[in-house]
N, C-alpha and C. Protein backbone atom coordinates (compact mmCIF):
# COMPACT_ATOMS: atom_id res chain seq x y z
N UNK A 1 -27.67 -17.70 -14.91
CA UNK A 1 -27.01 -16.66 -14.17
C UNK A 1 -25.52 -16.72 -14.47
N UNK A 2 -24.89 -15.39 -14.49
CA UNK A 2 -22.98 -15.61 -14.78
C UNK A 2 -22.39 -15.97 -13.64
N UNK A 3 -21.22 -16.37 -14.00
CA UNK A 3 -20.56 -17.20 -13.05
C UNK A 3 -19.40 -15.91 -12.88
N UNK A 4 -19.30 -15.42 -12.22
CA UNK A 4 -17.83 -14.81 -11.65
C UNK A 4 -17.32 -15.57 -11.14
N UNK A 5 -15.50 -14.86 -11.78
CA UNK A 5 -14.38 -15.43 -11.39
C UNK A 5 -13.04 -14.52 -11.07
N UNK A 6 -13.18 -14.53 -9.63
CA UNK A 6 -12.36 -13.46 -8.88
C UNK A 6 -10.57 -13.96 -9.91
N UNK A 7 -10.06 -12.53 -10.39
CA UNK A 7 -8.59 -12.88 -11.25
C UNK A 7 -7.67 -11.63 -9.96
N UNK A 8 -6.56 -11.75 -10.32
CA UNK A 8 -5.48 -10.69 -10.12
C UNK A 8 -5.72 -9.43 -11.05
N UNK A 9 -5.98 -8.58 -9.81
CA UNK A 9 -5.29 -7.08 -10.55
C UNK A 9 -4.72 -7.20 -11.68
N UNK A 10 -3.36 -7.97 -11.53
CA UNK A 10 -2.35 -7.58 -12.56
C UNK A 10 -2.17 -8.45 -13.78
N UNK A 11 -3.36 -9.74 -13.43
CA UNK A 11 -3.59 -10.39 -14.11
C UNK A 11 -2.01 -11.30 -14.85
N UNK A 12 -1.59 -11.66 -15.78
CA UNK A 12 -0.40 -12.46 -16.38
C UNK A 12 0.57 -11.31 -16.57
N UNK A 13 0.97 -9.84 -15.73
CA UNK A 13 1.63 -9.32 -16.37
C UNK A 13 2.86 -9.42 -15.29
N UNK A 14 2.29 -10.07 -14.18
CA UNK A 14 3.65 -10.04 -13.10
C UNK A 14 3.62 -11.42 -12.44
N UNK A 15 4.59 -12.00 -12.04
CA UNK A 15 5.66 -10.75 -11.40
C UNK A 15 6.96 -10.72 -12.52
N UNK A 16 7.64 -9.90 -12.25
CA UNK A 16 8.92 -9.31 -13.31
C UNK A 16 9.68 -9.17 -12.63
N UNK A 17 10.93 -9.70 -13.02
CA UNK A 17 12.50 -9.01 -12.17
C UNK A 17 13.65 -8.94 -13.44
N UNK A 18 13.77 -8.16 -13.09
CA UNK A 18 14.81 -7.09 -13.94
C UNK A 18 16.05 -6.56 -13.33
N UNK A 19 17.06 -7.19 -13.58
CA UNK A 19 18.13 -6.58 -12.64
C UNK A 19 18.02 -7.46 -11.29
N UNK A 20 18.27 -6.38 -10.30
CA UNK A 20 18.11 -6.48 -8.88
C UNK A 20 17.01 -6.76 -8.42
N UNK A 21 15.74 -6.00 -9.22
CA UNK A 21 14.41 -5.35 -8.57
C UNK A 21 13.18 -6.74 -9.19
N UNK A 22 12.67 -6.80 -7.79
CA UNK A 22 11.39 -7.40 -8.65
C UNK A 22 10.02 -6.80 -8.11
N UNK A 23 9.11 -6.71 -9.04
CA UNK A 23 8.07 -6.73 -9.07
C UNK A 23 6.86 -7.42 -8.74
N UNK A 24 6.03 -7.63 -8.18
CA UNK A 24 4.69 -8.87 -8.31
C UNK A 24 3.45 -8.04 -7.39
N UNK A 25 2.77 -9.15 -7.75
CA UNK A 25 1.19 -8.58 -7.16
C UNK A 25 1.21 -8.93 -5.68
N UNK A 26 0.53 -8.28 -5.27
CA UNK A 26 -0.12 -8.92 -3.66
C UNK A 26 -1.29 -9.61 -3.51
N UNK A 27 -1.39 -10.57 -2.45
CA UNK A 27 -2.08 -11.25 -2.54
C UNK A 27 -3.70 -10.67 -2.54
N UNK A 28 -4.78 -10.33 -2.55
CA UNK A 28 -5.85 -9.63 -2.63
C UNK A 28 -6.27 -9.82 -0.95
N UNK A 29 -6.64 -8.91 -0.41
CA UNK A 29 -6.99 -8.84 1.08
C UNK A 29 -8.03 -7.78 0.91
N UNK A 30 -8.83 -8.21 2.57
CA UNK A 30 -9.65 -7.23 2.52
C UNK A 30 -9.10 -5.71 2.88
N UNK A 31 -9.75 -4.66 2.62
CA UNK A 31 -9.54 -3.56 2.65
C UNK A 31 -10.90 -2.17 3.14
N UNK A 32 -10.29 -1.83 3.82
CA UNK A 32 -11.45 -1.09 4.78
C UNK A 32 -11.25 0.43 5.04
N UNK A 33 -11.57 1.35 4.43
CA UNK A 33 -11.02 2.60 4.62
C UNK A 33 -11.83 3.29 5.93
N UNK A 34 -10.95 3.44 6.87
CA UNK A 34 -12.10 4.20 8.12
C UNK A 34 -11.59 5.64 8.77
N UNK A 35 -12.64 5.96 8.98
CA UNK A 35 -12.31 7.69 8.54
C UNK A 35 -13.31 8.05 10.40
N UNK A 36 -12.63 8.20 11.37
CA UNK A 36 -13.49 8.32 12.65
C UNK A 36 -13.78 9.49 12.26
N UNK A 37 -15.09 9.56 13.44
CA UNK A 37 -15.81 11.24 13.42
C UNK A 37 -15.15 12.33 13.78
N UNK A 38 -15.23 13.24 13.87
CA UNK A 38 -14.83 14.41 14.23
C UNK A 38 -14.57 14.35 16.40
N UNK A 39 -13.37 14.55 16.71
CA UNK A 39 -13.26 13.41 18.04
C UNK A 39 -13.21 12.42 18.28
N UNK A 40 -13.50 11.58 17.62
CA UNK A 40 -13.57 10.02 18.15
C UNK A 40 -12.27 9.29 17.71
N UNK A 41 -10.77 9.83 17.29
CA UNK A 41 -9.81 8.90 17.22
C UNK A 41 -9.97 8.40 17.93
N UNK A 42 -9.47 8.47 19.51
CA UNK A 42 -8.96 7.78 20.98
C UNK A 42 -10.34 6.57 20.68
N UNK A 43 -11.33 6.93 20.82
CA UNK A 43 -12.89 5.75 20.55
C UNK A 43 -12.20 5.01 19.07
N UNK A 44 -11.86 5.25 18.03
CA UNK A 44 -11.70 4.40 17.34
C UNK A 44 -10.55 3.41 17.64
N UNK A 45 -9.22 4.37 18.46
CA UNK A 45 -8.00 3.00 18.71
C UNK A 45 -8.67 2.43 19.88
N UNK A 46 -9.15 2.28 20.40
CA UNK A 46 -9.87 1.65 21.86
C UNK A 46 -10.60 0.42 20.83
N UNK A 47 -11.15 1.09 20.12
CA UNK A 47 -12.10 -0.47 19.23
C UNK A 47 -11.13 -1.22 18.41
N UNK A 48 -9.98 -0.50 17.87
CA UNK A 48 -8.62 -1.38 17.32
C UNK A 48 -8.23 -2.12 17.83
N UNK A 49 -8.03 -1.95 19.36
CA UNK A 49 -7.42 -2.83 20.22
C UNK A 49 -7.58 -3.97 20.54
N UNK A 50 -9.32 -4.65 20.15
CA UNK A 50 -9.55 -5.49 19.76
C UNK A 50 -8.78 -6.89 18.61
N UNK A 51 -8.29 -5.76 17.51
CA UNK A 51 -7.14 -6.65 16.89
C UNK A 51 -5.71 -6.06 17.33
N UNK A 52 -5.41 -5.68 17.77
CA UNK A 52 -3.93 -5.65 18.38
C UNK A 52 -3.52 -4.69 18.35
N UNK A 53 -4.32 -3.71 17.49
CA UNK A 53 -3.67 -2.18 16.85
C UNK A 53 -4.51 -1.07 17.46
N UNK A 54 -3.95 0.18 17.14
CA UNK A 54 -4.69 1.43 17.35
C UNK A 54 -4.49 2.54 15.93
N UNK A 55 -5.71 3.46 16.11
CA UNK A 55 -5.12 4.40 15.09
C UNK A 55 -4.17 4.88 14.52
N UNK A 56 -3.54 4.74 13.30
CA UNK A 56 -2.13 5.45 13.14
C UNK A 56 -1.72 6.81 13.51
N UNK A 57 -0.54 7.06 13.60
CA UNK A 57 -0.05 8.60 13.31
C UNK A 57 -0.25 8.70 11.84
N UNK A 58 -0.03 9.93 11.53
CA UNK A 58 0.56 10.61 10.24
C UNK A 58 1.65 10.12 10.08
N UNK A 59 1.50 9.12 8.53
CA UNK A 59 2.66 8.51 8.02
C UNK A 59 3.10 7.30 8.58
N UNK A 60 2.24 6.73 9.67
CA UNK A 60 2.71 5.70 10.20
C UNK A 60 1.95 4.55 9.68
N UNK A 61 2.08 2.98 10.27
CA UNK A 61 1.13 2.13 10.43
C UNK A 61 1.31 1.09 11.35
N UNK A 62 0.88 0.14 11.36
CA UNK A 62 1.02 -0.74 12.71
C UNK A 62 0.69 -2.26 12.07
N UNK A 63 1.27 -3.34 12.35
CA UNK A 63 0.50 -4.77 12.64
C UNK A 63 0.47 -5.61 13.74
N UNK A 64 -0.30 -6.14 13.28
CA UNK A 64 -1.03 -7.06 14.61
C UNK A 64 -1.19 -8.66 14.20
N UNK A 65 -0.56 -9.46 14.01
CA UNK A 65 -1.12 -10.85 13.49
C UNK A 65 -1.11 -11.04 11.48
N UNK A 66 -1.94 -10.73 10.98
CA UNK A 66 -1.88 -10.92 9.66
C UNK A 66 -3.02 -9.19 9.45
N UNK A 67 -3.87 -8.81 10.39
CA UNK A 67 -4.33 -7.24 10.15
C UNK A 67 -2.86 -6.51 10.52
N UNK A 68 -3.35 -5.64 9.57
CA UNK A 68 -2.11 -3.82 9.51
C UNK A 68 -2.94 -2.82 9.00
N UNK A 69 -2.78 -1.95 9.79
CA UNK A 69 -3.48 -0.23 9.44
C UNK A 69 -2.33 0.56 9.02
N UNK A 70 -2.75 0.91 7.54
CA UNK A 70 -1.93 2.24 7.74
C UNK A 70 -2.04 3.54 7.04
N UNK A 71 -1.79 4.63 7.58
CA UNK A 71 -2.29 5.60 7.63
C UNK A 71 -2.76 6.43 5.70
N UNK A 72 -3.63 6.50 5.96
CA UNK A 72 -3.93 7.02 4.30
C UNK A 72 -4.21 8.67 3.86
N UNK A 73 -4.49 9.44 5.34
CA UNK A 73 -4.28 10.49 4.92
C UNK A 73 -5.29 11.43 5.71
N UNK A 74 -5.43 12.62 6.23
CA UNK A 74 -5.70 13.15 7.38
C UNK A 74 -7.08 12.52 8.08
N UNK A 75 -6.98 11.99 8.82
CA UNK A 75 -8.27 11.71 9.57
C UNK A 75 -8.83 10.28 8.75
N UNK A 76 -8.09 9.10 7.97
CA UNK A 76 -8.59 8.14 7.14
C UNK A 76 -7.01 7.35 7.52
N UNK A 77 -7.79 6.03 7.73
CA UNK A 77 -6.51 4.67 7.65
C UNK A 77 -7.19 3.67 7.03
N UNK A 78 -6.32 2.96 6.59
CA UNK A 78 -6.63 1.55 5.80
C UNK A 78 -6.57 0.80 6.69
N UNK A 79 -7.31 -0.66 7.06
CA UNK A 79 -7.20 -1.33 7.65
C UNK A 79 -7.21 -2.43 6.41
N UNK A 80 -6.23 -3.60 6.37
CA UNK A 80 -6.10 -4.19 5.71
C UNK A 80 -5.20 -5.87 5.99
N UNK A 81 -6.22 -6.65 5.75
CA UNK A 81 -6.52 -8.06 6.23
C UNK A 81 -7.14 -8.44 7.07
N UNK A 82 -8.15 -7.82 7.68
CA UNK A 82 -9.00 -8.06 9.11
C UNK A 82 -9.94 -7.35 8.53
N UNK A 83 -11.28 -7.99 9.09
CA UNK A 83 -12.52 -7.30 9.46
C UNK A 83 -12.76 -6.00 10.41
N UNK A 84 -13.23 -4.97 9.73
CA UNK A 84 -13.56 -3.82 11.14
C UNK A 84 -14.09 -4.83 12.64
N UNK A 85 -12.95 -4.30 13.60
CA UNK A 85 -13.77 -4.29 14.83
C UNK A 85 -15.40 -4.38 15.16
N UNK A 86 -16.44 -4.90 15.89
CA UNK A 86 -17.42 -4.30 16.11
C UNK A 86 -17.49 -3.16 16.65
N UNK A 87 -18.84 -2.92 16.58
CA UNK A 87 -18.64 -1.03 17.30
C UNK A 87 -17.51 0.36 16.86
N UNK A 88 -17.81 -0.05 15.99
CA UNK A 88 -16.85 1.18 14.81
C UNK A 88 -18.04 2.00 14.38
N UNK A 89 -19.10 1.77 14.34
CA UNK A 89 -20.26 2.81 13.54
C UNK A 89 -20.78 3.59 13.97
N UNK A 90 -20.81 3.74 14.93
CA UNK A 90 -21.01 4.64 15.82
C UNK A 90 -20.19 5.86 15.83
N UNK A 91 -18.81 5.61 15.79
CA UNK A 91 -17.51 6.09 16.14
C UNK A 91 -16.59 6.35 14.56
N UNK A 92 -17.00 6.14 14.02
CA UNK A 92 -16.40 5.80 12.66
C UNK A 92 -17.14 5.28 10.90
N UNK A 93 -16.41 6.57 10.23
CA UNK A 93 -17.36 5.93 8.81
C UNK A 93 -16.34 4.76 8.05
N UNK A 94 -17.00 3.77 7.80
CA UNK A 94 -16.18 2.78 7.11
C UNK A 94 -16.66 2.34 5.73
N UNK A 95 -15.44 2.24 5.19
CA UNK A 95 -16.00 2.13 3.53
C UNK A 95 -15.23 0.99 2.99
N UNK A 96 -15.91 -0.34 2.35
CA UNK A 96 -14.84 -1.70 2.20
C UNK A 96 -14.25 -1.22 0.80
N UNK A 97 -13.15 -1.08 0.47
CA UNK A 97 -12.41 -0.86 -0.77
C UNK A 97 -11.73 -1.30 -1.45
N UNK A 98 -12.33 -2.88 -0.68
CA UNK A 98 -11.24 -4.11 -1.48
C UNK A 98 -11.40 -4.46 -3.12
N UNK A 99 -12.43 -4.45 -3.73
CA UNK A 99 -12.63 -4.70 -5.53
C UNK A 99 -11.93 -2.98 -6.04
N UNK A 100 -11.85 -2.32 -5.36
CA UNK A 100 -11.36 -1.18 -6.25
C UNK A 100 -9.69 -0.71 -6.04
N UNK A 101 -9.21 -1.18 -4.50
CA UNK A 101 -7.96 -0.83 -4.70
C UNK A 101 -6.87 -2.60 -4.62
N UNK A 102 -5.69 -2.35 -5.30
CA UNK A 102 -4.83 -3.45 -5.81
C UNK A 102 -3.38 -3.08 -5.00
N UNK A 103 -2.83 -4.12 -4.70
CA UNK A 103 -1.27 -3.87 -4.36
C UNK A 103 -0.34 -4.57 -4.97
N UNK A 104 0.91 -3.34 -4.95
CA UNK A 104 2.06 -4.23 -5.80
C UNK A 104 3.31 -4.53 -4.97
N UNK A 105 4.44 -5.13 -4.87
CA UNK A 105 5.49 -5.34 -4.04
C UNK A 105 6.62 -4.85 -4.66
N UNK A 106 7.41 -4.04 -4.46
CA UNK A 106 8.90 -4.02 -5.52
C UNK A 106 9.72 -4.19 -4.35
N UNK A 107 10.72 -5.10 -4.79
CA UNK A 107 11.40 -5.16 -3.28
C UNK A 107 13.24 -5.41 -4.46
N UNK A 108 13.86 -5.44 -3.51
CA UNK A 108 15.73 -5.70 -3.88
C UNK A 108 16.63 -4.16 -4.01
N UNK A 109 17.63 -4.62 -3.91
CA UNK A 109 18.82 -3.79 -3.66
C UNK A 109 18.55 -2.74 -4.87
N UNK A 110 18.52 -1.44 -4.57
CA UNK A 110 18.06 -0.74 -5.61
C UNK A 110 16.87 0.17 -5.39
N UNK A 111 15.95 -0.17 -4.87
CA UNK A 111 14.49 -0.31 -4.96
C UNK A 111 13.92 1.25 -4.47
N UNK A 112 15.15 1.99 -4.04
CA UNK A 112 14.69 3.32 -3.70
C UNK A 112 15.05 4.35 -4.79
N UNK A 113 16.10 4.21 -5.60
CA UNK A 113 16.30 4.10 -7.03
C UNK A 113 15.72 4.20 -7.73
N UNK A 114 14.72 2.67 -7.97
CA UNK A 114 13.58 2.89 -8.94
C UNK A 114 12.95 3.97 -8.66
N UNK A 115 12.20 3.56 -7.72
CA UNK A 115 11.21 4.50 -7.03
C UNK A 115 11.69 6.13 -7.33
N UNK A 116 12.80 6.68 -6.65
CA UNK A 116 12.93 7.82 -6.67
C UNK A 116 12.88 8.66 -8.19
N UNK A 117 12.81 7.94 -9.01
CA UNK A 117 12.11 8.42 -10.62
C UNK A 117 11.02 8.82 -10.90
N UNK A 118 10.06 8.16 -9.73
CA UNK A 118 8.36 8.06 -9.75
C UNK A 118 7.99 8.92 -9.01
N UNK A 119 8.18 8.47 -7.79
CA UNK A 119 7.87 8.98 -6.34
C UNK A 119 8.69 10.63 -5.57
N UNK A 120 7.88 11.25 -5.50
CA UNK A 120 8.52 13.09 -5.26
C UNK A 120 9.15 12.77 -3.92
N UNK A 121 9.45 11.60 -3.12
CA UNK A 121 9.52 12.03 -1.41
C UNK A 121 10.70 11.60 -1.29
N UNK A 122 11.52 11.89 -0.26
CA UNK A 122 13.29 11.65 0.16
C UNK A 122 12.19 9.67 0.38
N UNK A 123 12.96 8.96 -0.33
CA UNK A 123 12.95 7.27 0.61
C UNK A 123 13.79 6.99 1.04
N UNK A 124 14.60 7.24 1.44
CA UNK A 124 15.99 6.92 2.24
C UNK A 124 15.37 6.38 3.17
N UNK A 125 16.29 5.48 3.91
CA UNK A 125 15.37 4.62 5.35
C UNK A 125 15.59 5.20 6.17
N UNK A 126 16.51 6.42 5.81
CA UNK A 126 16.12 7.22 7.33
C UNK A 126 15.40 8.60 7.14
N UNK A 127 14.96 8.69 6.10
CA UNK A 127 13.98 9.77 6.06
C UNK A 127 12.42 8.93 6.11
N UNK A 128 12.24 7.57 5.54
CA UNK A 128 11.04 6.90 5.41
C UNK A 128 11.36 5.45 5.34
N UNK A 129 11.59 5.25 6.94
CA UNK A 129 12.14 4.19 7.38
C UNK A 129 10.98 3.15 7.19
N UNK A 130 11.04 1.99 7.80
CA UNK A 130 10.29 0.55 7.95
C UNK A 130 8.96 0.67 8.53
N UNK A 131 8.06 0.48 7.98
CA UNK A 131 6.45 1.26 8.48
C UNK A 131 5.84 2.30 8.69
N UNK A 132 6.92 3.11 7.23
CA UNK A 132 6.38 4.20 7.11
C UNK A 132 5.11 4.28 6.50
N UNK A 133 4.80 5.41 5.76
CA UNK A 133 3.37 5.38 4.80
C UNK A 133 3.08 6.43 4.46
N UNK A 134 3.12 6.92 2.97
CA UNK A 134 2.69 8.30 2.29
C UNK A 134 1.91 8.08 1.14
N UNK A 135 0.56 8.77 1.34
CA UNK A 135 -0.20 8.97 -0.08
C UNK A 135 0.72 9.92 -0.61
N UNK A 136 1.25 9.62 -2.08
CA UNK A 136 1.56 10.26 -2.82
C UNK A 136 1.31 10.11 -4.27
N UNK A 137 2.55 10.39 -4.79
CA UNK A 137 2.41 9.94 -6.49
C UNK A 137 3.11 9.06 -6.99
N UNK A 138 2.74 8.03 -8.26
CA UNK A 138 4.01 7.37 -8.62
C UNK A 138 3.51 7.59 -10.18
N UNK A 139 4.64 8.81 -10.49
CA UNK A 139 4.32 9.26 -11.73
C UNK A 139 2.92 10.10 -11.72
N UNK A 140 1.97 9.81 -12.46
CA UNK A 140 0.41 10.33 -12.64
C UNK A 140 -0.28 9.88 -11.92
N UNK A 141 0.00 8.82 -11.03
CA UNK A 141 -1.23 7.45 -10.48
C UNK A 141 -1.05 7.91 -8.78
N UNK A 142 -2.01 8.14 -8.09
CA UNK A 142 -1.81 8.09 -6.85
C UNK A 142 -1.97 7.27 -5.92
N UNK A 143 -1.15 6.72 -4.92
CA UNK A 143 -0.81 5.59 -4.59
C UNK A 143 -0.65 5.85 -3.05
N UNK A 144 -0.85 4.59 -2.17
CA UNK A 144 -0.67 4.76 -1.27
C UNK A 144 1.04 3.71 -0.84
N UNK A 145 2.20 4.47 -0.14
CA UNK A 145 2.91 3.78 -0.15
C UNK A 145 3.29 3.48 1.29
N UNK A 146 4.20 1.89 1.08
CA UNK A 146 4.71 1.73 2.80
C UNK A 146 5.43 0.70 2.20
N UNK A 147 6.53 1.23 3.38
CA UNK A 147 8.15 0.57 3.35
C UNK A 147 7.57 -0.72 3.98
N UNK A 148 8.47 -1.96 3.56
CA UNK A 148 7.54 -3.21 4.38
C UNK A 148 9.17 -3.64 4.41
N UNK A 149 10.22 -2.91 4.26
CA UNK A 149 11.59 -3.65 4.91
C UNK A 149 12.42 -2.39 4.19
N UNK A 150 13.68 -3.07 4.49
CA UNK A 150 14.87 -2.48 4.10
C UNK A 150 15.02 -1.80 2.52
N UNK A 151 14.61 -2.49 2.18
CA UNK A 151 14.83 -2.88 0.40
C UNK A 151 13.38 -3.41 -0.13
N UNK A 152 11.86 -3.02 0.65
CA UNK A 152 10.91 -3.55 0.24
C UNK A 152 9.75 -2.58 0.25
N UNK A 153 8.91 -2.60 -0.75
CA UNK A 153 7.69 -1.19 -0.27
C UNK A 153 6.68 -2.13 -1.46
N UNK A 154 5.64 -1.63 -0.56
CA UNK A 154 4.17 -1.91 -1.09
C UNK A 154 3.70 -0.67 -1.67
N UNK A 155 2.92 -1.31 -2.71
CA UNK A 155 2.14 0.02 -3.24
C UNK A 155 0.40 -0.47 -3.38
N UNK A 156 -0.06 0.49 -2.80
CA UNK A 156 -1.77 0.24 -2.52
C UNK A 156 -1.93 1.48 -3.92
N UNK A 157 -2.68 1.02 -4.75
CA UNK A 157 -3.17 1.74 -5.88
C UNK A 157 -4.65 1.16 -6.62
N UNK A 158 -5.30 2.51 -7.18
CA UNK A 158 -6.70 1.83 -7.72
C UNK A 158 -6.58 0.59 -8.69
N UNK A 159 -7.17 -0.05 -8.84
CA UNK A 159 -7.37 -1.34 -9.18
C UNK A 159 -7.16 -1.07 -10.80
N UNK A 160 -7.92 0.00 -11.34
CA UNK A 160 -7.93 0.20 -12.71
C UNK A 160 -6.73 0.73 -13.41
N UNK A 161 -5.82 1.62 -12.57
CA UNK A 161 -4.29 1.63 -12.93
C UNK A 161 -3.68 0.82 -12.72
N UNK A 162 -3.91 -0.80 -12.29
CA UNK A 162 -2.65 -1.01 -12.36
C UNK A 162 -1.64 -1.82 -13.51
N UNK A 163 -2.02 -1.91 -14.43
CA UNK A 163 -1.29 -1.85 -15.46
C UNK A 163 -0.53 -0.64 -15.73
N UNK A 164 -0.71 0.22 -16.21
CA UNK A 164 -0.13 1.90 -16.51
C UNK A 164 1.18 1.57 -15.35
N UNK A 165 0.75 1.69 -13.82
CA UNK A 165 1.83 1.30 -12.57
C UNK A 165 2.85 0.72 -13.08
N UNK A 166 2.04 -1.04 -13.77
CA UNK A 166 3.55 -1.71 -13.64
C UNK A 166 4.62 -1.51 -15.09
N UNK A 167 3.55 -1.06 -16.08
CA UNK A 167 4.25 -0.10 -17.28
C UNK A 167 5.72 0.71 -17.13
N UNK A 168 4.95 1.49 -16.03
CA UNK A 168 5.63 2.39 -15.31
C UNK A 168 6.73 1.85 -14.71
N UNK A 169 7.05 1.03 -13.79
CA UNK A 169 7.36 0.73 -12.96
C UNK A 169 8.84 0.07 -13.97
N UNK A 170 8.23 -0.81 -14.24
CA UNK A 170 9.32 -1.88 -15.80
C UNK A 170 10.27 -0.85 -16.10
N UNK A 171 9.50 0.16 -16.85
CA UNK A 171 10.61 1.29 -17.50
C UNK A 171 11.47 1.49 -16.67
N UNK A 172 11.46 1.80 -15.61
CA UNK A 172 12.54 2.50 -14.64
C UNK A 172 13.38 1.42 -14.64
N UNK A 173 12.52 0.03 -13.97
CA UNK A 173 13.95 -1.50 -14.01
C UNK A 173 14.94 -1.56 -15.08
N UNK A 174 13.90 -1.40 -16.35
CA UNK A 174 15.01 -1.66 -17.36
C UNK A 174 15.83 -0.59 -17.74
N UNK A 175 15.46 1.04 -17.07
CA UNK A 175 16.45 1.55 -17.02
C UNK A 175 17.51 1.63 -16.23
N UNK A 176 17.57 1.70 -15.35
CA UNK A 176 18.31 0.93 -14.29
C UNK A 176 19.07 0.40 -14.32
N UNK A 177 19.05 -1.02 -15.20
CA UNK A 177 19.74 -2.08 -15.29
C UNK A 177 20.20 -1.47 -16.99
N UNK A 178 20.11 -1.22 -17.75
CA UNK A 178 20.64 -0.37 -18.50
C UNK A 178 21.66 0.56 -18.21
N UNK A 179 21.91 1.32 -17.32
CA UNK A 179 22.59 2.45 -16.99
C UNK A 179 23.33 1.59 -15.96
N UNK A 180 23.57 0.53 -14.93
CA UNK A 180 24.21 -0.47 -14.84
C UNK A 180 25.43 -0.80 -15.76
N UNK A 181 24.70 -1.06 -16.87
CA UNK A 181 25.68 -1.87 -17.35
C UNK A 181 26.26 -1.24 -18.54
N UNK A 182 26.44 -0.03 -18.04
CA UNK A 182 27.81 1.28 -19.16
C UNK A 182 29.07 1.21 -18.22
């Protein structure tokens, strides 16, 4: 019988810092996409509450301990590092999406910069302050994003882009730091 052997997403290509900005993988967590029924938010944050959290808003997310939900897009949140609640099935379709989606970290002075090359949305921290969260784009690849500080954002993306991502991602650093230093 084969032996699997769980690797990184990003495998030997990160982490990278360039300039200001660095790059790296996240650690692999579980991942749970839950999408309540038609009515049943209020029933699904009631069963959140169990880990500390409730349903997001639009664009928001929440943590609780080492679990965080955050919002993925009308009527769907990620729950990510915790097990679903019991009694979600009833109330909620849940789908585990941890082997297919990957996260990346770019964090340092700059970092809205990079981003704003990729990414179509104002990031200013006061347009998409500290626990925010937007499915959008970064470049061709669609991604789920959230500010995790000042100068820090996660990117939740399919597992199979993420090379192309950090391709992506490099170019902008080393342009950056290029256009720096004229």
């Amino acid at each position: 019988m084969a032996k699997l052997i769980a690797k990184p997403a990003a495998g030997e290509l990160l982490p990278v810092t360039i300039g200001s900005l660095t790059l790296s993988d996240m650690p692999q967590e579980r991942i749970t996409a839950i999408a309540p029924y038609p009515g049943k938010i209020e029933a699904v944050s009631n069963a959140l509450e169990r880990l500390g959290l409730a349903f997001p808003a639009p664009g928001a997310s929440q943590q609780a301990a080492k679990a965080r939900i955050l919002w993925a897009g009308r009527d769907l949140a990620f729950l990510i590092g915790a097990a679903p609640p019991a009694g979600l099935g009833p109330i909620a379709a849940q789908t585990d999406q941890s082997d297919g989606w990957a996260g990346l970290a770019l964090s340092g002075p700059g970092v809205e910069a990079a981003l704003a090359r990729l990414v179509p949305l104002d990031l200013s921290l006061a347009a998409f302050p500290e626990g925010a969260t937007a499915r959008t784009a970064l470049g061709h690849i669609t991604i789920l994003l959230h500010r995790t500080g000042a100068e820090n954002f996660a990117l939740y993306l399919f597992r199979s882009m993420i090379a192309t991502a950090i391709h992506e991602l490099e170019t902008v650093m080393r342009a950056l730091l290029a256009r720096a230093s004229l």
